[in-house]
Structures are given as structure tokens and as C-alpha cells.
N, C-alpha and C. Protein backbone atom coordinates (compact mmCIF):
# COMPACT_ATOMS: atom_id res chain seq x y z
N UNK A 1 0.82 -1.20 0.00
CA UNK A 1 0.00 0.00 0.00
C UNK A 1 0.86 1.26 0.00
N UNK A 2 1.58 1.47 1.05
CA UNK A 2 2.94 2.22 1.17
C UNK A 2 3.44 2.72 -0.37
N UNK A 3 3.76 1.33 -1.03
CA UNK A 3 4.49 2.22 -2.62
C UNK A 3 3.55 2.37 -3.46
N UNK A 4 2.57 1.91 -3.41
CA UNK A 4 1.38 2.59 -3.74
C UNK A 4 1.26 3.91 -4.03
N UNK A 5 0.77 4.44 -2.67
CA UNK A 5 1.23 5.86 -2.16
C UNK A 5 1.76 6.89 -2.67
N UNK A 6 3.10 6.13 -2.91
CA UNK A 6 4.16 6.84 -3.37
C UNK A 6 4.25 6.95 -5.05
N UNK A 7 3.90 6.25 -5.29
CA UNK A 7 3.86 5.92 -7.37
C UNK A 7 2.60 7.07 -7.30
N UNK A 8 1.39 6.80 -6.35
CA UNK A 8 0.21 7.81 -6.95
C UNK A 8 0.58 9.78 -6.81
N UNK A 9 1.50 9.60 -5.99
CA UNK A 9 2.57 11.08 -5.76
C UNK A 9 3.17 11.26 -6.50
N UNK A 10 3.92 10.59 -7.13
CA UNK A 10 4.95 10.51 -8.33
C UNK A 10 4.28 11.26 -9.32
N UNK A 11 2.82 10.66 -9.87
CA UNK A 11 2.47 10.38 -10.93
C UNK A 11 1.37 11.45 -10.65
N UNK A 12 0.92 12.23 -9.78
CA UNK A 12 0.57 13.49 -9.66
C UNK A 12 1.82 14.52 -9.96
N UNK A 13 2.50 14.71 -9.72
CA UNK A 13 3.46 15.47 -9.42
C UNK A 13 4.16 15.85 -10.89
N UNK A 14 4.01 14.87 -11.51
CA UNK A 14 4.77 14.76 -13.25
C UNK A 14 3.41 14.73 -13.94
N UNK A 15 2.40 14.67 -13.65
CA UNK A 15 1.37 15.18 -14.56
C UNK A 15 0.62 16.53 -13.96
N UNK A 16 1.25 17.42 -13.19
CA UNK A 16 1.30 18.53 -12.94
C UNK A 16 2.24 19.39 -13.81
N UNK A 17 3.27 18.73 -13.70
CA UNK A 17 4.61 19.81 -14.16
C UNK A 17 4.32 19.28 -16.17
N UNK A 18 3.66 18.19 -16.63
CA UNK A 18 3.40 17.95 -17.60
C UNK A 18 2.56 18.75 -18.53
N UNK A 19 1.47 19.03 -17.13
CA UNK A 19 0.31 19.78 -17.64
C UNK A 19 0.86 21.17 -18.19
N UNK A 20 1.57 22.04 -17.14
CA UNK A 20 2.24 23.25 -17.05
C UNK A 20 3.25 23.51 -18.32
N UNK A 21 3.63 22.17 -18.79
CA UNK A 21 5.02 22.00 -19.78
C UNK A 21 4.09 22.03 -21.73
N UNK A 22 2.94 21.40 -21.22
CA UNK A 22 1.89 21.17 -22.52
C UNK A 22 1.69 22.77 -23.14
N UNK A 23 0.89 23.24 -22.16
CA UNK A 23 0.56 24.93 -22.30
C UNK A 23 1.50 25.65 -22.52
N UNK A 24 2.69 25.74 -21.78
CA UNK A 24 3.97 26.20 -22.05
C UNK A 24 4.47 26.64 -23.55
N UNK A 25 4.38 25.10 -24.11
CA UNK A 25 5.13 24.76 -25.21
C UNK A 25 3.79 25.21 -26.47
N UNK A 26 2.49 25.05 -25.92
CA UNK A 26 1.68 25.47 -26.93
C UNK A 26 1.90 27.10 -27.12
N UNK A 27 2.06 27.72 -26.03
CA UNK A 27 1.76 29.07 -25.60
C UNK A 27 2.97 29.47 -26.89
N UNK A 28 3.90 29.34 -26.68
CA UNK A 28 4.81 29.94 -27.39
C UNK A 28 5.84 29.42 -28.86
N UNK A 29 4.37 28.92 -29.65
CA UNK A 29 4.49 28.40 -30.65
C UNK A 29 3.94 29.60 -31.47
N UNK A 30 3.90 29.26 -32.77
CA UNK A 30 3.07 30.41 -34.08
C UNK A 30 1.81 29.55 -33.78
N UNK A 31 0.98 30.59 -33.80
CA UNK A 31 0.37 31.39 -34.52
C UNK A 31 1.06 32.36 -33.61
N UNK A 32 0.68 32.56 -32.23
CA UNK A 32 0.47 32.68 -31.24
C UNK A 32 1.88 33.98 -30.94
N UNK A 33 2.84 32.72 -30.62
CA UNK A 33 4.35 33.05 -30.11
C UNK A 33 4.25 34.26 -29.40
N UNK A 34 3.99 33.88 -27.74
CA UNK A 34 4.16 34.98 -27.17
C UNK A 34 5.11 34.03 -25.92
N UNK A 35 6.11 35.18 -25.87
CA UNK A 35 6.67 34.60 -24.45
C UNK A 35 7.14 36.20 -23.68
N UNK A 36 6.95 35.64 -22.43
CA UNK A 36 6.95 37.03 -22.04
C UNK A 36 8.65 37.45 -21.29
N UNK A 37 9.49 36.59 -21.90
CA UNK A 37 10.81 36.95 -21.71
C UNK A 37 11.16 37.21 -23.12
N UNK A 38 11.13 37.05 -24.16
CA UNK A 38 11.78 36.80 -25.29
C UNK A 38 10.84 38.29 -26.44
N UNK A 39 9.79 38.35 -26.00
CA UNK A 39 8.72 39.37 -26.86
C UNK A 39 9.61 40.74 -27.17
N UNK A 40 10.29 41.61 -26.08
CA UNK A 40 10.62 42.14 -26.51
C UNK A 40 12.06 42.49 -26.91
N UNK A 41 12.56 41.31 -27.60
CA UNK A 41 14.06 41.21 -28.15
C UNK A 41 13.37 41.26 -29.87
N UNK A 42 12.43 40.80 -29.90
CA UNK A 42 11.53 40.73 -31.43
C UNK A 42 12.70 40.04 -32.21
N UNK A 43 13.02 38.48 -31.87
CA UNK A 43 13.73 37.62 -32.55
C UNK A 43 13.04 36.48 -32.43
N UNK A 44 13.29 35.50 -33.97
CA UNK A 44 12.24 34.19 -33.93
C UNK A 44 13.65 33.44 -33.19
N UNK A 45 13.29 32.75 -32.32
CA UNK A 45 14.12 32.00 -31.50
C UNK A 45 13.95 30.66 -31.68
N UNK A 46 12.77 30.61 -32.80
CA UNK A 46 12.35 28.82 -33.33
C UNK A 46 12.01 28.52 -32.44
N UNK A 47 11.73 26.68 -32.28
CA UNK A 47 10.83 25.70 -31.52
C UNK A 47 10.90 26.37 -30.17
N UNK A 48 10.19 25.92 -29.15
CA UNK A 48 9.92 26.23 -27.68
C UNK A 48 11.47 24.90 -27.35
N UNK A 49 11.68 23.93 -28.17
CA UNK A 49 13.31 22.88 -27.43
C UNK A 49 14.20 24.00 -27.46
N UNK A 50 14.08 25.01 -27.96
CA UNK A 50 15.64 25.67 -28.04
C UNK A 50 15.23 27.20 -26.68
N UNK A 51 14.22 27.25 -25.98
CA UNK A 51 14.13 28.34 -25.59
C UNK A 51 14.66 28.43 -24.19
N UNK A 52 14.96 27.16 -23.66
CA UNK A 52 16.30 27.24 -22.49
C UNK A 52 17.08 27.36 -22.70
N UNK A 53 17.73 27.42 -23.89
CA UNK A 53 19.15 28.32 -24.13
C UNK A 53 19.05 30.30 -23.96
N UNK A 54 17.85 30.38 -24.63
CA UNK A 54 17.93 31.72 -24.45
C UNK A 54 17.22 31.97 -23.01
N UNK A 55 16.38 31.38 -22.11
CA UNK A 55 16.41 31.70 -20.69
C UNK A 55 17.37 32.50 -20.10
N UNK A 56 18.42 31.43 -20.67
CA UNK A 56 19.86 31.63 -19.61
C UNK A 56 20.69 33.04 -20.03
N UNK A 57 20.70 33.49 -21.53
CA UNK A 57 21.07 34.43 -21.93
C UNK A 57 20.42 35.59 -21.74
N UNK A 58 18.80 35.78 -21.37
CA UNK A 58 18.03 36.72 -20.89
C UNK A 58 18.20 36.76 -19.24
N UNK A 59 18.14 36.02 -18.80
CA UNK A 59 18.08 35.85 -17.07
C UNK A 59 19.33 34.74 -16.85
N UNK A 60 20.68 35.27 -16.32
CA UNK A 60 21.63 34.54 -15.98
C UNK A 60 21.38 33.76 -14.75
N UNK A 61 20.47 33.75 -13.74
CA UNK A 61 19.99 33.31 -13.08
C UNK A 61 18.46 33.05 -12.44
N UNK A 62 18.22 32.79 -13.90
CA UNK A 62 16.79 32.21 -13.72
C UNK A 62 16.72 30.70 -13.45
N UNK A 63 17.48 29.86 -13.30
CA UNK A 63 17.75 28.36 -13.18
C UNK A 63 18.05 28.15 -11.68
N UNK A 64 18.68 28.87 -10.89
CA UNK A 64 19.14 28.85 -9.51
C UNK A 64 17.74 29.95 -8.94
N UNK A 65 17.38 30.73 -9.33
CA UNK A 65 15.85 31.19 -8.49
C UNK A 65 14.96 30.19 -8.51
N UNK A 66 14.45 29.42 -10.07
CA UNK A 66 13.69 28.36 -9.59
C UNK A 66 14.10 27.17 -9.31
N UNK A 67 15.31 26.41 -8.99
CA UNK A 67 15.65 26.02 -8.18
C UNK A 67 15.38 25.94 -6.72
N UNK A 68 15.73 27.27 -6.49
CA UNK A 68 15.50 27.81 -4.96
C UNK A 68 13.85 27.36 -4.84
N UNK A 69 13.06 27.93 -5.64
CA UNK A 69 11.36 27.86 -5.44
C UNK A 69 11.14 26.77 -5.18
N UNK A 70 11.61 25.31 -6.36
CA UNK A 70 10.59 24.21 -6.01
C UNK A 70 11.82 23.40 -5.09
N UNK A 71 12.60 23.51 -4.56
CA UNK A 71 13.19 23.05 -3.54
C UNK A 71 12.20 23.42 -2.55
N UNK A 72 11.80 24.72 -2.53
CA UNK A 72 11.21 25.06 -1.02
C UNK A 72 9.46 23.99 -0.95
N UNK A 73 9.10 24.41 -2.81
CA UNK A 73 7.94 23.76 -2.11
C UNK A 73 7.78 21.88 -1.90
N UNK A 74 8.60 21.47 -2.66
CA UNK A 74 9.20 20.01 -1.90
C UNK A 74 9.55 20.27 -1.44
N UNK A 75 10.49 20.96 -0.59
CA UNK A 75 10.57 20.92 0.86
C UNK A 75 9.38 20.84 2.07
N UNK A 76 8.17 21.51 1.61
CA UNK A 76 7.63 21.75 2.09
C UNK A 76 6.12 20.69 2.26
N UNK A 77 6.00 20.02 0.55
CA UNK A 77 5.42 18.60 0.74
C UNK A 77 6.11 17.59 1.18
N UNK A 78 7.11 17.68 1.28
CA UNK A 78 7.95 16.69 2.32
C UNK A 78 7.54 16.63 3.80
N UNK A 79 7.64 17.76 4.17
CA UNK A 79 6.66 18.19 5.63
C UNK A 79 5.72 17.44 5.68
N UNK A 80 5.21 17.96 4.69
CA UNK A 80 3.07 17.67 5.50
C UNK A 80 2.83 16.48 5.12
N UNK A 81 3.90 15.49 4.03
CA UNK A 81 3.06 14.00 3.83
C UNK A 81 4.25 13.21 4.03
N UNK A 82 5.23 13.18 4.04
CA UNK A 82 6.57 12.21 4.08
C UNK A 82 7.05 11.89 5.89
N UNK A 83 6.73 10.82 6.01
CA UNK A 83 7.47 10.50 7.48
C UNK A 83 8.78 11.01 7.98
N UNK A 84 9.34 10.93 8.72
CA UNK A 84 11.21 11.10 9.34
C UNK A 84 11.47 9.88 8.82
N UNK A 85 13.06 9.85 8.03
CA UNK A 85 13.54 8.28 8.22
C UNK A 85 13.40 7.24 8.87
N UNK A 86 13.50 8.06 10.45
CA UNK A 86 13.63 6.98 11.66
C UNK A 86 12.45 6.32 12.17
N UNK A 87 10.87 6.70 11.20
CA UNK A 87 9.59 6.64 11.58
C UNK A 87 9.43 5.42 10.48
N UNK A 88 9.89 5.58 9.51
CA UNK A 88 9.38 4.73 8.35
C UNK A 88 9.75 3.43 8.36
N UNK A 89 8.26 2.65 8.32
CA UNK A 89 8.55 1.01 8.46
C UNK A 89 8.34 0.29 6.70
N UNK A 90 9.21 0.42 6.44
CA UNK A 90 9.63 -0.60 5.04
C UNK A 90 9.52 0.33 3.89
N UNK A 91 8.27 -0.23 3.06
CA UNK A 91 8.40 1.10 1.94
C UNK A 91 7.18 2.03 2.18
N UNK A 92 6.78 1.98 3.42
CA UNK A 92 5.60 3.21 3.83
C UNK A 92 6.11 4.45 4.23
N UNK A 93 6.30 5.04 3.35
CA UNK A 93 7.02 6.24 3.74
C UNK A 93 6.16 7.76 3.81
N UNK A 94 4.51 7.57 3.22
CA UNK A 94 3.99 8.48 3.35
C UNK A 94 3.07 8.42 5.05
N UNK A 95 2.94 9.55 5.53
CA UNK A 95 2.08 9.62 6.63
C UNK A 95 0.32 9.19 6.16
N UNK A 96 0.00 8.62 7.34
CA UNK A 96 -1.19 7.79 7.11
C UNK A 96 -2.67 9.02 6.76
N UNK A 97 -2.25 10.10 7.13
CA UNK A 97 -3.28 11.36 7.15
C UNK A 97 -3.06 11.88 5.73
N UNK A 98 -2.18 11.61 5.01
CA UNK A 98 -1.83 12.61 4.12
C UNK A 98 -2.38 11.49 2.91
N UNK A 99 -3.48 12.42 1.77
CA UNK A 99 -3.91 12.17 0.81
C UNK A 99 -2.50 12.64 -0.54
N UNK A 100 -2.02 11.68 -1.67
CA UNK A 100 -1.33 12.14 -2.64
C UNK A 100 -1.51 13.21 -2.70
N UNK A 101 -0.69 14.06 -3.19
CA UNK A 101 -0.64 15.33 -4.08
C UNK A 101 -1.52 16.60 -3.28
N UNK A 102 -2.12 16.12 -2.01
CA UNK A 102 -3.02 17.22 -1.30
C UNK A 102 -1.98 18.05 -0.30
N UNK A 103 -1.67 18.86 -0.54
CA UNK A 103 -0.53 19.93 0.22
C UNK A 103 -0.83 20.81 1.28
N UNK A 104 -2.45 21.02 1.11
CA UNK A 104 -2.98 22.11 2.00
C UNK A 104 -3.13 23.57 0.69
N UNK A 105 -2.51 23.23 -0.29
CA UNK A 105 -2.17 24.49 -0.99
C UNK A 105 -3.63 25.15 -1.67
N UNK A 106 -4.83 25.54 -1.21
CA UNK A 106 -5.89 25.76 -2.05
C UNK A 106 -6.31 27.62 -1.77
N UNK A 107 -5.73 28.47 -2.41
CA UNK A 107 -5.75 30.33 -2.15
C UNK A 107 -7.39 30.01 -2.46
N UNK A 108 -7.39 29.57 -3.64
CA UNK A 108 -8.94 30.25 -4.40
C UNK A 108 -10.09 29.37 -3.58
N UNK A 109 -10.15 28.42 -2.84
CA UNK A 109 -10.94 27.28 -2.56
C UNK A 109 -11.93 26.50 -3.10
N UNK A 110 -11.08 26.26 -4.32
CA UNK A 110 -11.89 25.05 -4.82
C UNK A 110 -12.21 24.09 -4.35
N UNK A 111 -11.17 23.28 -3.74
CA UNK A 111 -10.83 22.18 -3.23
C UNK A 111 -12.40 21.46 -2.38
N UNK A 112 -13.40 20.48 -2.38
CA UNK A 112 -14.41 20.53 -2.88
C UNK A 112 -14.75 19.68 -0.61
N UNK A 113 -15.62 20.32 -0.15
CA UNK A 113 -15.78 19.83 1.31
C UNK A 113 -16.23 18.01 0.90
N UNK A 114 -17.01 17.86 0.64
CA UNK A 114 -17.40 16.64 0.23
C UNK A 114 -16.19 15.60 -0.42
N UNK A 115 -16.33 14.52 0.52
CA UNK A 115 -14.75 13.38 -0.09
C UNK A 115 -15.35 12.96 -1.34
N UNK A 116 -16.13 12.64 -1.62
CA UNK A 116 -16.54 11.99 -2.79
C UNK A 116 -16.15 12.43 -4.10
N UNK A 117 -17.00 14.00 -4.11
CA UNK A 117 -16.55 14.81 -5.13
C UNK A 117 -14.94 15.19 -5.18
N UNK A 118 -14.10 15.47 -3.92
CA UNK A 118 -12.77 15.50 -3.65
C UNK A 118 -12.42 14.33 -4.63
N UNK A 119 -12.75 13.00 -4.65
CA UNK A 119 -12.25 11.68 -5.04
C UNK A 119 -12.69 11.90 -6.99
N UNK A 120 -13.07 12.61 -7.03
CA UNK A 120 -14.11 12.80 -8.22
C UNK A 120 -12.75 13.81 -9.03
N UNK A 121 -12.82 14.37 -8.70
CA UNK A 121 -11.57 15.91 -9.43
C UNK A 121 -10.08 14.94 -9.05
N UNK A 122 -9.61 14.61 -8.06
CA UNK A 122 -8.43 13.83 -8.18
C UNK A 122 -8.68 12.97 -9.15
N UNK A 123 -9.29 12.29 -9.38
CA UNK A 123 -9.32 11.52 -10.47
C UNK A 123 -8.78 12.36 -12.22
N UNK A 124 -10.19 12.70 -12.04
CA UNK A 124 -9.45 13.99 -13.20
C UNK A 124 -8.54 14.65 -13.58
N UNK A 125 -7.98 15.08 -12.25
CA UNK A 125 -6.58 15.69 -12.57
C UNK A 125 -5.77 14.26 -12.38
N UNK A 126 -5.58 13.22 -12.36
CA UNK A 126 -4.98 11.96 -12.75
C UNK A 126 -4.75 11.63 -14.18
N UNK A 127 -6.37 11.94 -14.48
CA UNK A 127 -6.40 11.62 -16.38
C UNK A 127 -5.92 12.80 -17.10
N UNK A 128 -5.51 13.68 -16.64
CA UNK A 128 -5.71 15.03 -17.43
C UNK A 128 -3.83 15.00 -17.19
N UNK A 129 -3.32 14.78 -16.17
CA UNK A 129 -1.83 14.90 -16.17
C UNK A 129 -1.27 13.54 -16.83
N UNK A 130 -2.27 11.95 -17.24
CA UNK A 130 -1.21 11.10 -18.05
C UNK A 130 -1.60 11.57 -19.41
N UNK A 131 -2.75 11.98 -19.82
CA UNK A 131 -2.55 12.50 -20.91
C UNK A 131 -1.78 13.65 -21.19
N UNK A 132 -1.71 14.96 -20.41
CA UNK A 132 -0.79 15.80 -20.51
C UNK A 132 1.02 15.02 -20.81
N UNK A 133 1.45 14.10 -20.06
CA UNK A 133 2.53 13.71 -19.91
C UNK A 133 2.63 12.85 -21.64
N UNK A 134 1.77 12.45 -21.99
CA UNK A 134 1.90 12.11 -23.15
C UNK A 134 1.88 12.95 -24.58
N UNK A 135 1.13 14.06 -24.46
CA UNK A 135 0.92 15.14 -24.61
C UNK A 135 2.32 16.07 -25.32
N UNK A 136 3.15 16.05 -23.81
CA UNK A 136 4.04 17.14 -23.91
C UNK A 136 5.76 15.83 -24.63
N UNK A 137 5.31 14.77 -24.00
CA UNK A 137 6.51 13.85 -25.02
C UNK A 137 6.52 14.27 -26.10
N UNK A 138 5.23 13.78 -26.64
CA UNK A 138 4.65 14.45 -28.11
C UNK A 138 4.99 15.09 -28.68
N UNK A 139 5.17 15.83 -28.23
CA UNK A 139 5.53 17.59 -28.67
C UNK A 139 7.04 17.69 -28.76
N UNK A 140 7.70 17.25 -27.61
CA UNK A 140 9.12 16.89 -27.24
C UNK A 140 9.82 16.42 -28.87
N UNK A 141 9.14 15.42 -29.09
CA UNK A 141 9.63 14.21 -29.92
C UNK A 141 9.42 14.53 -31.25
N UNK A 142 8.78 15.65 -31.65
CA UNK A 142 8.23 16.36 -32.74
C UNK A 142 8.77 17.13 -33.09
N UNK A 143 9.29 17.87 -32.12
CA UNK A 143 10.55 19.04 -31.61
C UNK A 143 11.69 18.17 -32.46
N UNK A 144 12.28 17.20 -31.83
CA UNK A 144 13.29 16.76 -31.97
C UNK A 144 13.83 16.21 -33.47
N UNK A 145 12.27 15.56 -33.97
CA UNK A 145 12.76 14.81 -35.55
C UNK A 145 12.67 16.16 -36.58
N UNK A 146 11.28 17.08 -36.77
CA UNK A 146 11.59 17.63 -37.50
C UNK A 146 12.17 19.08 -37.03
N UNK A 147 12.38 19.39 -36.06
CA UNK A 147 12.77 21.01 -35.74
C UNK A 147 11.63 22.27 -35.62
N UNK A 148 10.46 21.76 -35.42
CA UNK A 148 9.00 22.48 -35.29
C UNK A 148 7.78 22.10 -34.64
């Protein structure tokens, strides 16, 4: 049950950053092509694969700020759902209170009082991040053979 747990965290967590990576990469394609670091240099910088090179040339330290960010906030889901080493019996390493991917993190309050419906939207955002994750390969791999 334990790695359970842990695979259903995993697999939230990468169809979050999947989801974020899909839009991303759509966002700053043609028709469209807006990025809001690169807009006003008014240069085609081609595919969204090549636009971490110019990150680094616009913001010399934009890689070590977000760094810093999602360190803190794994750091910080580490807190509220991950046991101490010295607590954890075998491969149960999440705390027994703590639902996957639920952080406490909800500003706008969606997050739904009723477990059912709660069980209802996790789900969704389950299907919506393996398709995203397939999604943004996609795109990756499309990137890669023809250059667009």
C-alpha cells in the first residue's frame, strides 16, 4: 500500500509539471508566439526545445531562483506528507493522514468539502496529467525529428 502511495505522488506530481510543460510549449508556438521573456528582443528563436538556451542568456539566473522555489515547495510537501527516516517502516514512507498530491495548498478554494466529489476531481486531474505527460513527449519528440 505504502508504494502505492508513493507511485500515486509521483504520478501526480509529473502530470502537474506535464500539464504546465503542454501549455507552455503550446503558448509559445506560431500562430500565437508569445513569451513574455523573449517578446521584446523581437527575434524568432524557433521551436519552444531551443528556448532554455535563451532563458539563460536573458536571465543569468533564472535556473538557480527556480531552483531555490521548487526546492522550497518540496521541501515543504515533504513536511506535510513524508514521514522522518527513523519513523518509516519498510516502503511506507507516506504519513497515514496525508492524501497524494493534497498539500494544503488551495488560495482560491476550490478544493471541494465533500470526499466523494474531492475523489471525483483527483481523479481527473490523474487523467488530465497522463494524458498531458503524453501530450508534452509528443511535442518533445516532434521538436526533436523535424525542428518544429
Amino acid at each position: 500500500f505504502g508504494t502505492m502511495m508513493k507511485y500515486r505522488e509521483a504520478e501526480l506530481q509529473h502530470g502537474r509539471v506535464a500539464m504546465l510543460a503542454a501549455i507552455g510549449m503550446l503558448v509559445t508556438e506560431e500562430p500565437v508566439e508569445f513569451h513574455p521573456l523573449f517578446e521584446s528582443y523581437n527575434k524568432d528563436i524557433g521551436p519552444a526545445i531551443r528556448h532554455l538556451d535563451e532563458v539563460r542568456a536573458v536571465s543569468p539566473f533564472f535556473f538557480e531562483i527556480l531552483a531555490v522555489i521548487i526546492g522550497s515547495l518540496e521541501f515543504n510537501r515533504a513536511l506535510k506528507g513524508w514521514l522522518p527516516p527513523d519513523e518509516a517502516e519498510g516502503n511506507n514512507l507516506l504519513k497515514d493522514s496525508y492524501f497524494p498530491g493534497d498539500v494544503g495548498f488551495d488560495p482560491l478554494g476550490l478544493k471541494p468539502e465533500d470526499p466523494e466529489e474531492f475523489l471525483e476531481l483527483h481523479t481527473k486531474e490523474l487523467q488530465n496529467g497522463r494524458v498531458a505527460m503524453l501530450g508534452a513527449a509528443g511535442m518533445i519528440a516532434q521538436e526533436l525529428v523535424n525542428g518544429k
